[in-house]
PDB file of N, CA and C in Angstrom:
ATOM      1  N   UNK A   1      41.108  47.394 -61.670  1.00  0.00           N
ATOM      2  CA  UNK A   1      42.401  47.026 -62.197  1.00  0.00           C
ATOM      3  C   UNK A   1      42.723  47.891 -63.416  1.00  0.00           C
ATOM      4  N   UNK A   2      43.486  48.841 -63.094  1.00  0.00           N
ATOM      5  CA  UNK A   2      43.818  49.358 -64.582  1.00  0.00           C
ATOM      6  C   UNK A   2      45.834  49.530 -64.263  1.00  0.00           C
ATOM      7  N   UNK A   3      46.048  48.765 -65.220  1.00  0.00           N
ATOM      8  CA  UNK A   3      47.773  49.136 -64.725  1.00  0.00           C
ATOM      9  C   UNK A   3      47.939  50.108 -65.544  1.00  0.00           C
ATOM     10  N   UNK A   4      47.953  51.127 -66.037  1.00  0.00           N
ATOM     11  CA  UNK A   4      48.267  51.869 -66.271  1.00  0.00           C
ATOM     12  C   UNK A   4      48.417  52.874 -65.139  1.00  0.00           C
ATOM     13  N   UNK A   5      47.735  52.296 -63.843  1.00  0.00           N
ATOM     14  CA  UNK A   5      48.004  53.530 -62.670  1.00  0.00           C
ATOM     15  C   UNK A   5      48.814  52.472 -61.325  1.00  0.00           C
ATOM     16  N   UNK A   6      49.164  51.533 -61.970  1.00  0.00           N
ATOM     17  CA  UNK A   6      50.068  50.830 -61.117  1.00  0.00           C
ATOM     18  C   UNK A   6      51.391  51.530 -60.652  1.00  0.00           C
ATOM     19  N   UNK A   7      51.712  51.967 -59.520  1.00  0.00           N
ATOM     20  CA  UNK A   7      52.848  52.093 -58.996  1.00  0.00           C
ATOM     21  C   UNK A   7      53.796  51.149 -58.284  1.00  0.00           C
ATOM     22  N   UNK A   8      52.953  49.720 -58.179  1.00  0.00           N
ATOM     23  CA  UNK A   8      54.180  49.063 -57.285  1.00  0.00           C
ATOM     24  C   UNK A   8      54.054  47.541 -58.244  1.00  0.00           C
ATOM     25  N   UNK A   9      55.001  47.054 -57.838  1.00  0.00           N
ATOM     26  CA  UNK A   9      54.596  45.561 -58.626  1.00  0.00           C
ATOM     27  C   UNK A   9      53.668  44.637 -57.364  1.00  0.00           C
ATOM     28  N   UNK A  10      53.362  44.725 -56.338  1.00  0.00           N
ATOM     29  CA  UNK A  10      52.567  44.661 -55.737  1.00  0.00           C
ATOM     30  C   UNK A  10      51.431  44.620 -56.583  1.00  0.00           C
ATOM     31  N   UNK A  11      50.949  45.738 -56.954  1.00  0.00           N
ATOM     32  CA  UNK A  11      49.423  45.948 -57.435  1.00  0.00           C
ATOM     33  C   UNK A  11      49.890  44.863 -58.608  1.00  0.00           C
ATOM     34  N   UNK A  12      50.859  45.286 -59.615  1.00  0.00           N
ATOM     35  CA  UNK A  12      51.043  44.283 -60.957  1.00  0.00           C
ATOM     36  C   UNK A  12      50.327  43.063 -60.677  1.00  0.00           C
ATOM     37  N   UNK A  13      51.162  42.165 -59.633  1.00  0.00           N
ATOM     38  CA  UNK A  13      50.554  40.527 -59.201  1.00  0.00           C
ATOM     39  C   UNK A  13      49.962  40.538 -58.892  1.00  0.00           C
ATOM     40  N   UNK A  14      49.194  41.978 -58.294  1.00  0.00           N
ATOM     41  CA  UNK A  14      47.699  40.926 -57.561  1.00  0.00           C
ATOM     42  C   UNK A  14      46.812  41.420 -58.897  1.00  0.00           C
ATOM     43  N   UNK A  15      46.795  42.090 -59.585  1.00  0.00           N
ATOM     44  CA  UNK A  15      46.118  42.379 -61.359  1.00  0.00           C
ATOM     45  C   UNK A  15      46.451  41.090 -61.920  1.00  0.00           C
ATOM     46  N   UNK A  16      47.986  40.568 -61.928  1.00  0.00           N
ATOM     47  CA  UNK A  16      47.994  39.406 -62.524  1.00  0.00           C
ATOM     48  C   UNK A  16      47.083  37.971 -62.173  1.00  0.00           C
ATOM     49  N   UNK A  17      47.070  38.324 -60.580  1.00  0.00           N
ATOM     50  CA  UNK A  17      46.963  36.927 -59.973  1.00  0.00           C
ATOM     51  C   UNK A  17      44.946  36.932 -60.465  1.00  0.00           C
ATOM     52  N   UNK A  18      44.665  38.221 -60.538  1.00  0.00           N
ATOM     53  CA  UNK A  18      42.912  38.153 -60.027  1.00  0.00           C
ATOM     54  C   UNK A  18      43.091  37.631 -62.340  1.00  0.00           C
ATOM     55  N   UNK A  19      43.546  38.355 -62.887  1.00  0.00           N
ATOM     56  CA  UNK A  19      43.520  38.007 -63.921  1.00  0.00           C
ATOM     57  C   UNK A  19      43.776  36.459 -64.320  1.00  0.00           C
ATOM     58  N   UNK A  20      44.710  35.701 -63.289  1.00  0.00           N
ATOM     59  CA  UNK A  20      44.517  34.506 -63.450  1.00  0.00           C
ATOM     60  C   UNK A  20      43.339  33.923 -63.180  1.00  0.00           C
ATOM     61  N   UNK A  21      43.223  34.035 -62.074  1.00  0.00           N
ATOM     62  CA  UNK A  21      41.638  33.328 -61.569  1.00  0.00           C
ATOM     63  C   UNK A  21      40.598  33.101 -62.623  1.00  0.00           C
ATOM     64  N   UNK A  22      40.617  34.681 -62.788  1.00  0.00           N
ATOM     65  CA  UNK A  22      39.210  34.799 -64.475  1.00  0.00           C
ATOM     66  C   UNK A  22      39.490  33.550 -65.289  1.00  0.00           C
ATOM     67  N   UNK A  23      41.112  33.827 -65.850  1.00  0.00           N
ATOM     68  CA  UNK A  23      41.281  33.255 -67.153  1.00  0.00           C
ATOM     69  C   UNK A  23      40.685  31.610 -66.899  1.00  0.00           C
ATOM     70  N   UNK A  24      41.329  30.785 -65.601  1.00  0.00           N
ATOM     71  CA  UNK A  24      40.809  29.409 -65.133  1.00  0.00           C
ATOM     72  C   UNK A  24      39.502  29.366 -65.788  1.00  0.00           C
ATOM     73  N   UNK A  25      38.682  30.168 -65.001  1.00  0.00           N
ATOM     74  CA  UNK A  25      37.414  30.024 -64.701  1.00  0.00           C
ATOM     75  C   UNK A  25      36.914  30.147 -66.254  1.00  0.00           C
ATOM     76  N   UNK A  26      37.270  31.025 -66.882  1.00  0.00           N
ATOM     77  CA  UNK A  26      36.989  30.840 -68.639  1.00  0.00           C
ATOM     78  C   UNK A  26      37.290  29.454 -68.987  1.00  0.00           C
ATOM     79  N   UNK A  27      38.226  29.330 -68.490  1.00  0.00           N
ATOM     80  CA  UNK A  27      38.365  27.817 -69.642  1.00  0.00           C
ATOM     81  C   UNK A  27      38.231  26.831 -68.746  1.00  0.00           C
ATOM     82  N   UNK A  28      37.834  26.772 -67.350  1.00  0.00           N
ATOM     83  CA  UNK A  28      36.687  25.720 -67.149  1.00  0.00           C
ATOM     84  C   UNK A  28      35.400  25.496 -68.081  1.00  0.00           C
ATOM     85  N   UNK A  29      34.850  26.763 -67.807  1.00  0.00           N
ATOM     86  CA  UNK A  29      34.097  26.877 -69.283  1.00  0.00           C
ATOM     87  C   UNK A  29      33.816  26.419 -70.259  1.00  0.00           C
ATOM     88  N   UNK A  30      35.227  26.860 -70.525  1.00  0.00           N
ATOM     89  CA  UNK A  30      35.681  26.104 -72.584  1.00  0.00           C
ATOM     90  C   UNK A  30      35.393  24.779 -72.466  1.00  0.00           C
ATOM     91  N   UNK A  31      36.226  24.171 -71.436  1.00  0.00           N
ATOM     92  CA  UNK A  31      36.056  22.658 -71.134  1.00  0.00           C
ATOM     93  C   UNK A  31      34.719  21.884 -71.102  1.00  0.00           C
ATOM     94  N   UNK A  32      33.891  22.792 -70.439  1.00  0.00           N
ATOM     95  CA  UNK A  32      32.297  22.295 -70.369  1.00  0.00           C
ATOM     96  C   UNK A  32      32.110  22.321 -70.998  1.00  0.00           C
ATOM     97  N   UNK A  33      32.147  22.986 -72.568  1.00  0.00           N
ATOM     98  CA  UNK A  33      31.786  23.308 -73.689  1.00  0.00           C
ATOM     99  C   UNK A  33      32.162  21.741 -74.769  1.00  0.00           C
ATOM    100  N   UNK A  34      33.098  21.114 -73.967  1.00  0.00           N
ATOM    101  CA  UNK A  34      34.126  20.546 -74.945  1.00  0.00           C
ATOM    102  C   UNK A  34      33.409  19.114 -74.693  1.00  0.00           C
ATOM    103  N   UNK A  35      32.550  19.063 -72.868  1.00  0.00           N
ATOM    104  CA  UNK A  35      32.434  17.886 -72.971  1.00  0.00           C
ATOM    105  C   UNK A  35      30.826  17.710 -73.400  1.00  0.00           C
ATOM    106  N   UNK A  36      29.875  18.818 -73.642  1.00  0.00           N
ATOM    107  CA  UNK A  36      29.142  18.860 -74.324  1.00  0.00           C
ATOM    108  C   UNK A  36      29.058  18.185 -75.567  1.00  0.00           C
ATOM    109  N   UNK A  37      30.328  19.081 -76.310  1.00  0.00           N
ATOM    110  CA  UNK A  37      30.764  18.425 -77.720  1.00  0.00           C
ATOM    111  C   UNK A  37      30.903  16.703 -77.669  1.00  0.00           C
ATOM    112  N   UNK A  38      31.444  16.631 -76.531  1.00  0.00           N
ATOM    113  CA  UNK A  38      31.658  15.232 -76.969  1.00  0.00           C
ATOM    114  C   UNK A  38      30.681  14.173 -76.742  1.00  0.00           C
ATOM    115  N   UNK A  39      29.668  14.840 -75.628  1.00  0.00           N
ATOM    116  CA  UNK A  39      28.099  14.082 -75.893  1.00  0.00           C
ATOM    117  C   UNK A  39      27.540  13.908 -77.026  1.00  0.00           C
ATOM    118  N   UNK A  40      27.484  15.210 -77.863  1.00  0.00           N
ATOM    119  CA  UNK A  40      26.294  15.448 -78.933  1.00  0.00           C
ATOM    120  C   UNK A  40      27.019  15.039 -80.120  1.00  0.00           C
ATOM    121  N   UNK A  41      28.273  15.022 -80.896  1.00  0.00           N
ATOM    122  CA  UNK A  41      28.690  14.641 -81.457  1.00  0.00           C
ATOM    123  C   UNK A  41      28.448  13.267 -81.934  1.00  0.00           C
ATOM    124  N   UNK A  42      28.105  12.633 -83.088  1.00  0.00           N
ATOM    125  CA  UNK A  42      27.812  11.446 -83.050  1.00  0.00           C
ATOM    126  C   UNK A  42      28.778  10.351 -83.674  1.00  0.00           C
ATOM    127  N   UNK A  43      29.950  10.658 -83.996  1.00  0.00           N
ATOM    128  CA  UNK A  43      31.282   9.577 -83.834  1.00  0.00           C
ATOM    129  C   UNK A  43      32.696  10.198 -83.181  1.00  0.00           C
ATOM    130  N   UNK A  44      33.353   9.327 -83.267  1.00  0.00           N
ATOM    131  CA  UNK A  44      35.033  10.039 -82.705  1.00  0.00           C
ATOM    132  C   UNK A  44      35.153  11.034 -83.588  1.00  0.00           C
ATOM    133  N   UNK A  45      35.593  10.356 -85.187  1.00  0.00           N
ATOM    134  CA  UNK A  45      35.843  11.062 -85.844  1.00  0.00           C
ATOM    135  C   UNK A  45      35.420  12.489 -85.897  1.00  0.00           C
ATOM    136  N   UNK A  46      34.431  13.186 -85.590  1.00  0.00           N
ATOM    137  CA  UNK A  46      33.839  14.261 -85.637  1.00  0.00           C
ATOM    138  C   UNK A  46      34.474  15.187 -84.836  1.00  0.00           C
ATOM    139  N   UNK A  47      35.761  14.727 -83.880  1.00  0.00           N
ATOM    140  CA  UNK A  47      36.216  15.595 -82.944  1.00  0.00           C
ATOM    141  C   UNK A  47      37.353  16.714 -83.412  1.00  0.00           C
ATOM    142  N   UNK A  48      37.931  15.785 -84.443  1.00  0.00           N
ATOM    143  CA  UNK A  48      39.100  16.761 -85.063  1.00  0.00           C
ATOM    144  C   UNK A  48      38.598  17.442 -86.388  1.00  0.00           C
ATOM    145  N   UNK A  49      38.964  18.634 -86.055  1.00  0.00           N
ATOM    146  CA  UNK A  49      37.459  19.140 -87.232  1.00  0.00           C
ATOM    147  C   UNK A  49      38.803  20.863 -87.426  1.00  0.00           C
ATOM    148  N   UNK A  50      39.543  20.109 -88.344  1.00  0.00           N
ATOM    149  CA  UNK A  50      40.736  21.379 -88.785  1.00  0.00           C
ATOM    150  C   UNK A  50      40.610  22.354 -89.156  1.00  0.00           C
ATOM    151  N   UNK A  51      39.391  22.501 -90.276  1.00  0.00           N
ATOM    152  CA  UNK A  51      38.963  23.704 -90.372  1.00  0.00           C
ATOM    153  C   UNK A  51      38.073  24.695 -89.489  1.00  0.00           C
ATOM    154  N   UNK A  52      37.591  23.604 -88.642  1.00  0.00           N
ATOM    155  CA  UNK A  52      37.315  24.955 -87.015  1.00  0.00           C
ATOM    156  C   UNK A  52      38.569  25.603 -86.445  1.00  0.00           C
ATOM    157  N   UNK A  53      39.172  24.320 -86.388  1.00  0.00           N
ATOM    158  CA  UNK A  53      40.591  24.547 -85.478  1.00  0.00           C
ATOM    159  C   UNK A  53      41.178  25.720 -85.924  1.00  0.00           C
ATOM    160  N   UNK A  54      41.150  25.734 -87.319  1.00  0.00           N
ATOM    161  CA  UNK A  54      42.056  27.114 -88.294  1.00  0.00           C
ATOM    162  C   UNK A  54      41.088  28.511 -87.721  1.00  0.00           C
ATOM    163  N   UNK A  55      39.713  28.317 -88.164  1.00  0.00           N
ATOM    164  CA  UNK A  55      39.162  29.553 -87.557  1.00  0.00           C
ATOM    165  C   UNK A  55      39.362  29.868 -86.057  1.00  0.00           C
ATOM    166  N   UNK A  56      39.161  28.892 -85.397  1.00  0.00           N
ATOM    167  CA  UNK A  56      39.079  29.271 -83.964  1.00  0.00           C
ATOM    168  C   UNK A  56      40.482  30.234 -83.801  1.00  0.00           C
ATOM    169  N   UNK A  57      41.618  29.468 -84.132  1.00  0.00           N
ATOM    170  CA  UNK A  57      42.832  30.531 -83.922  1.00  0.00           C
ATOM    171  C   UNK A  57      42.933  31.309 -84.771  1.00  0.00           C
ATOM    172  N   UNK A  58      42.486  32.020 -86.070  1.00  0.00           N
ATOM    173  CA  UNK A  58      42.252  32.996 -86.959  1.00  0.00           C
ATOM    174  C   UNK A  58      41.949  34.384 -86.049  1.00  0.00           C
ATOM    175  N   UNK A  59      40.513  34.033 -85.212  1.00  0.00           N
ATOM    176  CA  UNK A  59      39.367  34.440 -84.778  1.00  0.00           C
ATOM    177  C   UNK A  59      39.916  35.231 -83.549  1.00  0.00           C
ATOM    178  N   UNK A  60      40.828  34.209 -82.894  1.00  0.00           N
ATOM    179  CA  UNK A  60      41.812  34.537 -81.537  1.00  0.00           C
ATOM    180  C   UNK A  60      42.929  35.188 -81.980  1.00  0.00           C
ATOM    181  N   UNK A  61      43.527  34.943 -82.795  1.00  0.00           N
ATOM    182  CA  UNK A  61      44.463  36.145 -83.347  1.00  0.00           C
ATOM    183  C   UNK A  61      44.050  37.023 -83.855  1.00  0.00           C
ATOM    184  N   UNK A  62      42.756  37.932 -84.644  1.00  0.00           N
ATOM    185  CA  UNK A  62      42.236  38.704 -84.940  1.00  0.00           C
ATOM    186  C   UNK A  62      41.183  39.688 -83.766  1.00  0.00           C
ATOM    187  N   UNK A  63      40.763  39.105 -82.937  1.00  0.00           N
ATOM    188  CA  UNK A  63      40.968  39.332 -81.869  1.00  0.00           C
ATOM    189  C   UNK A  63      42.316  40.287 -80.805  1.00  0.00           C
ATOM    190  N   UNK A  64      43.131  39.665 -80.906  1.00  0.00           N
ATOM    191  CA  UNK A  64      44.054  39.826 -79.955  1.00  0.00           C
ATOM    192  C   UNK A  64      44.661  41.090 -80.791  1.00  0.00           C
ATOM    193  N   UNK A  65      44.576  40.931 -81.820  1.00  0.00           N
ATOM    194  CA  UNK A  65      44.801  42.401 -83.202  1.00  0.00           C
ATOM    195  C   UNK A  65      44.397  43.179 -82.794  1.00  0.00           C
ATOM    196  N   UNK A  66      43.212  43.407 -82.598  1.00  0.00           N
ATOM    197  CA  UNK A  66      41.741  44.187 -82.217  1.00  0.00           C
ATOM    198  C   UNK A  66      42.184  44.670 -80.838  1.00  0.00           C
ATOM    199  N   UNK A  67      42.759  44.518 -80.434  1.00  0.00           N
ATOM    200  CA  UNK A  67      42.837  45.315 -79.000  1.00  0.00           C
ATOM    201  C   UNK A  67      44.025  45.444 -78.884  1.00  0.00           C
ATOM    202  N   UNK A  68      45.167  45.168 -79.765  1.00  0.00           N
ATOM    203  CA  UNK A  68      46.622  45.657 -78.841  1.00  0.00           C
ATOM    204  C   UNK A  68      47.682  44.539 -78.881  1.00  0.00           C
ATOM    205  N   UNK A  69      47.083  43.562 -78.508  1.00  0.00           N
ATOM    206  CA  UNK A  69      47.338  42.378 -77.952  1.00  0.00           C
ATOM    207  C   UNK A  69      48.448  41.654 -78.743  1.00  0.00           C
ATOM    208  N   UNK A  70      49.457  40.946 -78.481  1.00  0.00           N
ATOM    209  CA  UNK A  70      50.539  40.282 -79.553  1.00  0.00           C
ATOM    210  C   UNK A  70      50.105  39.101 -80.453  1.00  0.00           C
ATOM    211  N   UNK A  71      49.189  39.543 -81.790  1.00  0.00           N
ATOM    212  CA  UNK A  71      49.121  38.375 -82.448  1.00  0.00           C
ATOM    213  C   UNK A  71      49.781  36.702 -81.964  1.00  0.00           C
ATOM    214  N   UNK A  72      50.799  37.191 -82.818  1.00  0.00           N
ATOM    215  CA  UNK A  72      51.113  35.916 -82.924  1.00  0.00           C
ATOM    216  C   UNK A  72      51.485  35.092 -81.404  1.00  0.00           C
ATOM    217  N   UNK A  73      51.348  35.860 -80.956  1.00  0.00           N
ATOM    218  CA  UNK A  73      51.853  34.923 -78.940  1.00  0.00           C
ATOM    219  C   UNK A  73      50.306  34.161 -78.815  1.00  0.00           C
ATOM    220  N   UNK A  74      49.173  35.446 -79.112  1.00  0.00           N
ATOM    221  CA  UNK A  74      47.718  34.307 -79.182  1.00  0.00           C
ATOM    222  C   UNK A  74      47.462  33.693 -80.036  1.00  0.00           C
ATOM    223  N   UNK A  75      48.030  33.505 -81.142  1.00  0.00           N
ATOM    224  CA  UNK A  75      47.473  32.386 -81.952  1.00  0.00           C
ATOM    225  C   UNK A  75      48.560  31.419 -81.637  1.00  0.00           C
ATOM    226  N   UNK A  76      49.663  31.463 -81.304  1.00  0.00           N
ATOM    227  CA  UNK A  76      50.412  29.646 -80.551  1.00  0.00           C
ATOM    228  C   UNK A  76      49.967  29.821 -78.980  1.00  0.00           C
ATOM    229  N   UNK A  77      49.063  30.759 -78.387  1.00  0.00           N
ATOM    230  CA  UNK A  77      48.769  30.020 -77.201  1.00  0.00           C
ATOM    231  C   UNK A  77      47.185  29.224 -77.533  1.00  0.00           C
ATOM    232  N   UNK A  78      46.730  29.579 -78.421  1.00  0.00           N
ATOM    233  CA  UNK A  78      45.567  28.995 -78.933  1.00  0.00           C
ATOM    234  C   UNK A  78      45.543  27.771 -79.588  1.00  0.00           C
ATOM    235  N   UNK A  79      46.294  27.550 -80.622  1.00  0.00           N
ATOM    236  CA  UNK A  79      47.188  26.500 -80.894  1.00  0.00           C
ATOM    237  C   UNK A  79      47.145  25.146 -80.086  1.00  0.00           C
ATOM    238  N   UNK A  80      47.964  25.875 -78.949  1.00  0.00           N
ATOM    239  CA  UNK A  80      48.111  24.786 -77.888  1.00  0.00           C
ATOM    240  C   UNK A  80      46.970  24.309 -77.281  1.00  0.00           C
ATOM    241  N   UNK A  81      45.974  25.690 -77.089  1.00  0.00           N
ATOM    242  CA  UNK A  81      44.546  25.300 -76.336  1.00  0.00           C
ATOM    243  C   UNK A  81      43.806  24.624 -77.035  1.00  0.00           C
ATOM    244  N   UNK A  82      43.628  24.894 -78.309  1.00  0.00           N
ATOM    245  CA  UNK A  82      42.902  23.964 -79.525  1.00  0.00           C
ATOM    246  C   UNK A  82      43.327  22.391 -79.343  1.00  0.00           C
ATOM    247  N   UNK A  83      44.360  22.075 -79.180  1.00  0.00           N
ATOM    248  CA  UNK A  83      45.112  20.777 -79.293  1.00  0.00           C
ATOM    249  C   UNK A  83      44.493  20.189 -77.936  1.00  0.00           C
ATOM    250  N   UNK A  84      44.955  20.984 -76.842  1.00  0.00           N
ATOM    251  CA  UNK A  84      44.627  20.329 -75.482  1.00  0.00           C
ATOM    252  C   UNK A  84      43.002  20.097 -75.230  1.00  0.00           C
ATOM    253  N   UNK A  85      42.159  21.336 -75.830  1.00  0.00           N
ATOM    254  CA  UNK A  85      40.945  20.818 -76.054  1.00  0.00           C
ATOM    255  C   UNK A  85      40.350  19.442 -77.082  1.00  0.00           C
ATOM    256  N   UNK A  86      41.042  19.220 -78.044  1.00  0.00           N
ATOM    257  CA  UNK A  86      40.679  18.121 -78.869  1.00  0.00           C
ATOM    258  C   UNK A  86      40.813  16.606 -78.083  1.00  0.00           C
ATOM    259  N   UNK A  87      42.344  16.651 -77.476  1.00  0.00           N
ATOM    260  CA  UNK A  87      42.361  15.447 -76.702  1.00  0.00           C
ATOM    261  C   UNK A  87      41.693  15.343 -75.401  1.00  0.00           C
ATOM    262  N   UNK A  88      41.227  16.631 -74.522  1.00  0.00           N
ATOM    263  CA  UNK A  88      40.104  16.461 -73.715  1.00  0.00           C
ATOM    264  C   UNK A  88      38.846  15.828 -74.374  1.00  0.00           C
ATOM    265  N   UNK A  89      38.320  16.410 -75.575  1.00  0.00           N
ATOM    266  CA  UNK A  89      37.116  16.378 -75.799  1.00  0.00           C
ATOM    267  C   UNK A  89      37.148  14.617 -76.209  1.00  0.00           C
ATOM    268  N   UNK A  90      38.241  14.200 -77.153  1.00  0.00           N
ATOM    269  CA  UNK A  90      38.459  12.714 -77.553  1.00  0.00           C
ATOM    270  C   UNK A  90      38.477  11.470 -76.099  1.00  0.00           C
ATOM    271  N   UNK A  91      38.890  12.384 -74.970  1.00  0.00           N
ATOM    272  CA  UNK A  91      38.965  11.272 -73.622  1.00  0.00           C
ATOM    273  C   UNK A  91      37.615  11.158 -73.092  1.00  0.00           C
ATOM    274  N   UNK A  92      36.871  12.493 -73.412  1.00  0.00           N
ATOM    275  CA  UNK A  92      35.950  12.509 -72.629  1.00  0.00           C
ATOM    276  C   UNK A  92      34.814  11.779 -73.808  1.00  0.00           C
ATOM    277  N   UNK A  93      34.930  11.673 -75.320  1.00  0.00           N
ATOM    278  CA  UNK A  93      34.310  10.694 -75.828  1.00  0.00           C
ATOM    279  C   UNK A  93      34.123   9.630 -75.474  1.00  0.00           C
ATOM    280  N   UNK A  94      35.422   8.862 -75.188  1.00  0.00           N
ATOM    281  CA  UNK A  94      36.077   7.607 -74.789  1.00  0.00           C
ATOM    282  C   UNK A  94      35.324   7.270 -73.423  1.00  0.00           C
ATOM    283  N   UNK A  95      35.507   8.186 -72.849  1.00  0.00           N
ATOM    284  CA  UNK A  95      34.842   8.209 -71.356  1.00  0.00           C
ATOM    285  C   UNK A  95      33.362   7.657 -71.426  1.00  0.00           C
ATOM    286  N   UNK A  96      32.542   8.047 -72.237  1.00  0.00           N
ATOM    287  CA  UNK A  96      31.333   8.208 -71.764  1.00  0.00           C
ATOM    288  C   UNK A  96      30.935   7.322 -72.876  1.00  0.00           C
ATOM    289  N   UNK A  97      31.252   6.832 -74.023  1.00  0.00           N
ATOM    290  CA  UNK A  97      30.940   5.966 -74.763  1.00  0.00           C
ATOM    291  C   UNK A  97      31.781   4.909 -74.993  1.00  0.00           C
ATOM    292  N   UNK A  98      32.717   4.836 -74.176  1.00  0.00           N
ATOM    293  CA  UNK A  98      33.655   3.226 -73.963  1.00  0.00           C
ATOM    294  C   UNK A  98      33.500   2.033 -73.422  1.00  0.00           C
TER     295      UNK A  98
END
């Protein structure tokens, strides 16, 4: 996959589409990661933890710096992922210790 030698939008979507797949499969990932967290963690409270939250999207926007990439579009799509991960990780507390 390199679009830079893309000639059709053909190739574009299927670069996009295989690039989707990955991205899922990463943040299935993340998710496993999240419900880890919410095993080992030893109260609720421990889930919202702001000053990770700040680095994590710091880290992802400095990042996304680092290669090209549009700051600020990854740090509010991170944003959002940070958020959606917190209330996963808080259900899946709930879940398993309710």
């Amino acid at each position: 996959m390199n679009p830079d030698s893309y000639t059709s939008m053909t190739q574009v979507r299927a670069g996009v589409d295989e690039l989707d797949r990955q991205i899922v499969a990463l943040l299935g990932q993340r998710f496993a990661h999240m419900r880890a967290a919410a095993r080992i963690k030893p109260d609720r409270s421990a889930v919202r933890d702001e000053a990770r939250k700040t680095q994590v999207i710091d880290q992802a926007r400095a990042e996304a710096e680092r290669i090209g990439a549009p700051g600020d579009v990854i740090a509010d799509l991170w944003e959002q992922l940070v958020e959606a991960s917190i209330a996963y990780e808080m259900a899946e507390y709930d879940r398993t210790r309710g």
